[in-house]
C-alpha atoms as a PDB file:
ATOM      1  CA  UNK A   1      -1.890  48.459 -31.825  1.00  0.00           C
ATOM      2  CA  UNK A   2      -5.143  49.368 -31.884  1.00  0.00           C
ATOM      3  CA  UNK A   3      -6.627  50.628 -35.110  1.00  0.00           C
ATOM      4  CA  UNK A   4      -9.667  53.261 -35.587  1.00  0.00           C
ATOM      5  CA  UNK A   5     -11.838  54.704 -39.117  1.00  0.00           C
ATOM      6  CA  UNK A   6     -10.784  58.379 -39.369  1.00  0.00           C
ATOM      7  CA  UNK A   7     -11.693  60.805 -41.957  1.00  0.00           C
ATOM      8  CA  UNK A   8      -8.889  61.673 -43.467  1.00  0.00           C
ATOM      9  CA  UNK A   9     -10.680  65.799 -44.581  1.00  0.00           C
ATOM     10  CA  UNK A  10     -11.955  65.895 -41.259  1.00  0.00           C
ATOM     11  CA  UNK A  11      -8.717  65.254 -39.824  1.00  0.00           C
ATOM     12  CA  UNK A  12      -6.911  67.981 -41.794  1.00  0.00           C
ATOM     13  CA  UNK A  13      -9.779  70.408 -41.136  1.00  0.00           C
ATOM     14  CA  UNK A  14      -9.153  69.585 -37.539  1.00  0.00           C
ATOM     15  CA  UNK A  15      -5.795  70.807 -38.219  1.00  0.00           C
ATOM     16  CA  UNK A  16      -6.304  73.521 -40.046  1.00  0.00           C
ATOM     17  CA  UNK A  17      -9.034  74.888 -37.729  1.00  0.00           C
ATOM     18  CA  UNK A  18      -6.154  74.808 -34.778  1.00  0.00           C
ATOM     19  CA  UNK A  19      -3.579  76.265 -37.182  1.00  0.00           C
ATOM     20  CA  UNK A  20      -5.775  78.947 -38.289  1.00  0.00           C
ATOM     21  CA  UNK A  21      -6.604  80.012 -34.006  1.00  0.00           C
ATOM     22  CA  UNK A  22      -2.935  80.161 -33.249  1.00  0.00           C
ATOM     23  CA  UNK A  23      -2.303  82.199 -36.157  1.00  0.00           C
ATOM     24  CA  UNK A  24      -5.294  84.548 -35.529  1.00  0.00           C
ATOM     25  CA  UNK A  25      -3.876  84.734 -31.739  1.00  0.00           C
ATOM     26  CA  UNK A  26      -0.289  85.715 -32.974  1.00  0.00           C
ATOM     27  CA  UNK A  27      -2.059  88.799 -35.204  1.00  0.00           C
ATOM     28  CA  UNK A  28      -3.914  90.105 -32.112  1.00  0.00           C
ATOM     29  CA  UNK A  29      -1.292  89.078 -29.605  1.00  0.00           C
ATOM     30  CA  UNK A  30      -3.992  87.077 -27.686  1.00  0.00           C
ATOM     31  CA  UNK A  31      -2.333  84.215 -25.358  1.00  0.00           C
ATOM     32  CA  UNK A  32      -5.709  83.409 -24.375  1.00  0.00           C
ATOM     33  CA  UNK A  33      -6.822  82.042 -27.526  1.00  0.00           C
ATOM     34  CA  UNK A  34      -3.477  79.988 -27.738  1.00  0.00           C
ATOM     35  CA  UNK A  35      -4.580  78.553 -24.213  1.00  0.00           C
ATOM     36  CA  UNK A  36      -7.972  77.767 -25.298  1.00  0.00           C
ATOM     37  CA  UNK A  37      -6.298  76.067 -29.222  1.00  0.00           C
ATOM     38  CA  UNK A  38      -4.150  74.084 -26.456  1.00  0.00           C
ATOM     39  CA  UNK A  39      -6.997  72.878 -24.430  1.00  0.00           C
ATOM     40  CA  UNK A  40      -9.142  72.059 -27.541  1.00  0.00           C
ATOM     41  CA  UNK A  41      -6.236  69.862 -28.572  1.00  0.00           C
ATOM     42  CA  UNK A  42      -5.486  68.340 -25.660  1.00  0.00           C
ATOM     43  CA  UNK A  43      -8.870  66.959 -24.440  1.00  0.00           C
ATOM     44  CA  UNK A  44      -8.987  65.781 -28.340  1.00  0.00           C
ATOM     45  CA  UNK A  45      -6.095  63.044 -27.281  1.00  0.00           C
ATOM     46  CA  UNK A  46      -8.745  61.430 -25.424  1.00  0.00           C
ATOM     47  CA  UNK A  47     -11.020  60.344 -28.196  1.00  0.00           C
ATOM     48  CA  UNK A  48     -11.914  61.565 -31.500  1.00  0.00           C
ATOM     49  CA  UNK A  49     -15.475  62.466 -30.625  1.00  0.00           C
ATOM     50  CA  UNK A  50     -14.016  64.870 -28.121  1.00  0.00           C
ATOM     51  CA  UNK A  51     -12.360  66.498 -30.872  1.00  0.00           C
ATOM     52  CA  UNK A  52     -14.529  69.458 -31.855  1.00  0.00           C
ATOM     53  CA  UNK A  53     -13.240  70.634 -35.100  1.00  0.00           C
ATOM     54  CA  UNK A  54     -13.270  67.156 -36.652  1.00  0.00           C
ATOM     55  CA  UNK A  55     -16.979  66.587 -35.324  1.00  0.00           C
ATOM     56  CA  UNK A  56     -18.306  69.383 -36.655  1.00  0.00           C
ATOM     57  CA  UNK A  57     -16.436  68.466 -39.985  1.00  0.00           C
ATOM     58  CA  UNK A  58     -18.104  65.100 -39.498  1.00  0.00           C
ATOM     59  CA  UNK A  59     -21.242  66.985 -39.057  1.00  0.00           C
ATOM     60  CA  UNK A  60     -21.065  69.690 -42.032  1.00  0.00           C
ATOM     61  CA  UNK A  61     -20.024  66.942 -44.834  1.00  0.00           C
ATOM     62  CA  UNK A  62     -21.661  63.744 -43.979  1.00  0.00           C
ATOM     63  CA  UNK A  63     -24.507  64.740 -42.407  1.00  0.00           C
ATOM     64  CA  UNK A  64     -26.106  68.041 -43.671  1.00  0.00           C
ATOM     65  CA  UNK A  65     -23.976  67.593 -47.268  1.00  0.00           C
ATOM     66  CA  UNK A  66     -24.448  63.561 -47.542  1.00  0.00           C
ATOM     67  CA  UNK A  67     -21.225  63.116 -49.037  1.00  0.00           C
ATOM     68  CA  UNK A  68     -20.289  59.646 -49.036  1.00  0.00           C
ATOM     69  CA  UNK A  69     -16.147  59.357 -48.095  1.00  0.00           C
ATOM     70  CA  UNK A  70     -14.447  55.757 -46.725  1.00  0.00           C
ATOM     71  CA  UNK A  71     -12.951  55.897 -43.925  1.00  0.00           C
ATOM     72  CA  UNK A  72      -9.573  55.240 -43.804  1.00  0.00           C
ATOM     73  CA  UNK A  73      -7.485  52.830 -41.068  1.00  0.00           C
ATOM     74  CA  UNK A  74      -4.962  54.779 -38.936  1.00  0.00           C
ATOM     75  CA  UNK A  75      -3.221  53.512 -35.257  1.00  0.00           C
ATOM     76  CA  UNK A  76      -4.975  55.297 -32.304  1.00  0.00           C
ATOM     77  CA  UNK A  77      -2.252  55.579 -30.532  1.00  0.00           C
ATOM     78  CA  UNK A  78      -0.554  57.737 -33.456  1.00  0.00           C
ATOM     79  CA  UNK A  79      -3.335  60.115 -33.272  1.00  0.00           C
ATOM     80  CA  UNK A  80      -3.505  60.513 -29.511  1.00  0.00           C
ATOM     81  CA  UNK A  81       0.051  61.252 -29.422  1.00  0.00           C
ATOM     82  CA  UNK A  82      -0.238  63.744 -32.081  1.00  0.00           C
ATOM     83  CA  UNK A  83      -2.621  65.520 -30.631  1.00  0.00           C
ATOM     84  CA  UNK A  84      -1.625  65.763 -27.166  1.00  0.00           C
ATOM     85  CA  UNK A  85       1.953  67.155 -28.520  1.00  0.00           C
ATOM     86  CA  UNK A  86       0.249  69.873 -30.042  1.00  0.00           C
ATOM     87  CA  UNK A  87      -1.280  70.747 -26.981  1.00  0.00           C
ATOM     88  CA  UNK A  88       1.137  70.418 -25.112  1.00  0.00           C
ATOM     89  CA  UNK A  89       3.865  72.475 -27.042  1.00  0.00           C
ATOM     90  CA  UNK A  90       0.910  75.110 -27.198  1.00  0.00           C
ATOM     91  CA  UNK A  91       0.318  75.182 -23.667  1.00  0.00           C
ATOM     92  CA  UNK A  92       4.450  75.554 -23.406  1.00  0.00           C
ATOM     93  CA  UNK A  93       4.031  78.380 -25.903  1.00  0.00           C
ATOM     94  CA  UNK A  94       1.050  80.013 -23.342  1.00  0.00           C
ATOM     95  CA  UNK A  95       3.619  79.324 -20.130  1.00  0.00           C
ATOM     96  CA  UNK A  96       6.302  81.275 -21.807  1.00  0.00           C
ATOM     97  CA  UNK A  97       4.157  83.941 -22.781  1.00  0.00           C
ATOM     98  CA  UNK A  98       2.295  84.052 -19.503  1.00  0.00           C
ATOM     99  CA  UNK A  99       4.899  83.545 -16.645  1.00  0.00           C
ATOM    100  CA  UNK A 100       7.906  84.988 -18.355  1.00  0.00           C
ATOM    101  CA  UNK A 101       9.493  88.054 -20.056  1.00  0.00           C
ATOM    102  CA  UNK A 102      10.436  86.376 -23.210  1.00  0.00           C
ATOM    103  CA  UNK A 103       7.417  87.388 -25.009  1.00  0.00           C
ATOM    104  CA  UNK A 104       9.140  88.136 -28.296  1.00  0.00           C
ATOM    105  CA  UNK A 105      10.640  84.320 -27.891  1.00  0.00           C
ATOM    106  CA  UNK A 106       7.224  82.875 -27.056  1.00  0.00           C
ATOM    107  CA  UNK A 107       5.421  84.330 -30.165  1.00  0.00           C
ATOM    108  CA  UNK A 108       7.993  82.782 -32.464  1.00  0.00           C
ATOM    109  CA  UNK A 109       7.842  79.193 -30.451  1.00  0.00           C
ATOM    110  CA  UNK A 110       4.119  79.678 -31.193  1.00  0.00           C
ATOM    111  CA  UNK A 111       4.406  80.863 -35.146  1.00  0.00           C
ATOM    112  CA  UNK A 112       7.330  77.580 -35.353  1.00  0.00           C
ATOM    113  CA  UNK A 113       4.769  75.269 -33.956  1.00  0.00           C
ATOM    114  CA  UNK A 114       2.107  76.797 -35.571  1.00  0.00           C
ATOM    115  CA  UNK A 115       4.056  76.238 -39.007  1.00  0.00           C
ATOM    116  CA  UNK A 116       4.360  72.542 -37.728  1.00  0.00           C
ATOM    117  CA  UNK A 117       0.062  72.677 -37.858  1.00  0.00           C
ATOM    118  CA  UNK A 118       0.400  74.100 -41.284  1.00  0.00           C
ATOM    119  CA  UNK A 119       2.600  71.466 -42.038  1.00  0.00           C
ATOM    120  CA  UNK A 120       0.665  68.368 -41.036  1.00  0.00           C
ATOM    121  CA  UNK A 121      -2.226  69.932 -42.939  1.00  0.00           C
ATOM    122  CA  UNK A 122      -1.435  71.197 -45.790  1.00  0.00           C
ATOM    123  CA  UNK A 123       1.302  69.015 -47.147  1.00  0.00           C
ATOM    124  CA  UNK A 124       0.822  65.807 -45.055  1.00  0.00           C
ATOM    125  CA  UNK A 125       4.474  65.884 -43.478  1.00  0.00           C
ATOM    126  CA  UNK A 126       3.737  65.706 -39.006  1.00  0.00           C
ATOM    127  CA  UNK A 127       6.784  65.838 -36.779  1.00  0.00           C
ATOM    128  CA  UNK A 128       4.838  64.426 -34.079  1.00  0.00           C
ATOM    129  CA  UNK A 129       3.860  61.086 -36.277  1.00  0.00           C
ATOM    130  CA  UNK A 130       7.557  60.927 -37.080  1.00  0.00           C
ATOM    131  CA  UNK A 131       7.929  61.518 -33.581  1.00  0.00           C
ATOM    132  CA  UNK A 132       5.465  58.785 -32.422  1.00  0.00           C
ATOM    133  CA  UNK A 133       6.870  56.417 -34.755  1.00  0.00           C
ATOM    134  CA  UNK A 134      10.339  56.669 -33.829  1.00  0.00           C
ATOM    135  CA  UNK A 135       9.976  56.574 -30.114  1.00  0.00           C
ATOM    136  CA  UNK A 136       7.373  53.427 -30.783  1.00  0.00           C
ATOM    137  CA  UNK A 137      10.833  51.670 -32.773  1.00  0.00           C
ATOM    138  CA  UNK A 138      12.934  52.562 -29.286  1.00  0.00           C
ATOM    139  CA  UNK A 139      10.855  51.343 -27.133  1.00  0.00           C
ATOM    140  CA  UNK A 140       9.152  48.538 -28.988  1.00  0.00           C
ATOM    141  CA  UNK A 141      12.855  46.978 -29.282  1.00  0.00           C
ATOM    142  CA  UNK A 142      13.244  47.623 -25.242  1.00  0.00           C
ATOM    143  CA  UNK A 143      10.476  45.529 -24.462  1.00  0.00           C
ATOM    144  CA  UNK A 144      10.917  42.391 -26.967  1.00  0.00           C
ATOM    145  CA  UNK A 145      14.065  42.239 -25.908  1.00  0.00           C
ATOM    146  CA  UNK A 146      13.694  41.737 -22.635  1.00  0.00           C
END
């Protein structure tokens, strides 16, 4: 697959930034806000540059703050999936609150994702990698066996 230089700080400020929205929209019970952390996420699955958070990252510590970091090798495809789950379970999470009466459900779906976020961040452990990874053994074996 197709391999691409990430920041690896950037990446987990990325992260962070979305984690910290969806938490601030939970405390002021603001399903906008989760709409808008959705949106941000998913148009980042296109490419990296459309990935605000991590640009301005980018922007902050390598250009105004000159720090010199390596970039570090990880599979495109990994992060594009990754990112367009989180947006996509957020968007879920905005649906439920927006076109239904479970609200009380929805906000916990949102906190349980969000914790997911917090988790990718923080301590380095993402479902959707293990996700990504998994589904890529399934259906890698599908194909070369045919």
């Amino acid at each position: 697959m197709q391999q691409c230089s990430i920041y690896d700080k950037s990446l987990k400020f990325s992260r962070a930034t979305y984690g910290i929205l969806v938490l601030l929209a939970f405390l002021i019970r603001n399903e906008w806000l989760v709409l808008v952390v959705a949106c941000l996420a998913i148009i980042g699955a296109f490419s990296l540059k459309l990935n605000i958070p991590y640009q301005i990252h980018i922007f902050v510590s390598h250009g105004i703050l000159k720090k010199k970091v390596e970039p570090i090798q990880k599979e495109l495809g990994e992060l594009n999936f990754v990112s367009a789950a989180t947006g996509v379970l957020l968007l879920i999470g905005f649906l439920l609150l927006h076109f239904t009466e479970l609200i009380n459900f929805a906000w916990i779906y949102i906190l349980v994702v969000d914790l997911m976020i917090f988790l990718a961040c923080l301590v380095g452990f993402c479902v959707a990698t293990l996700m990504y990874i998994v589904l890529k053994k399934i259906f890698g074996k599908r194909s070369t066996s045919n």
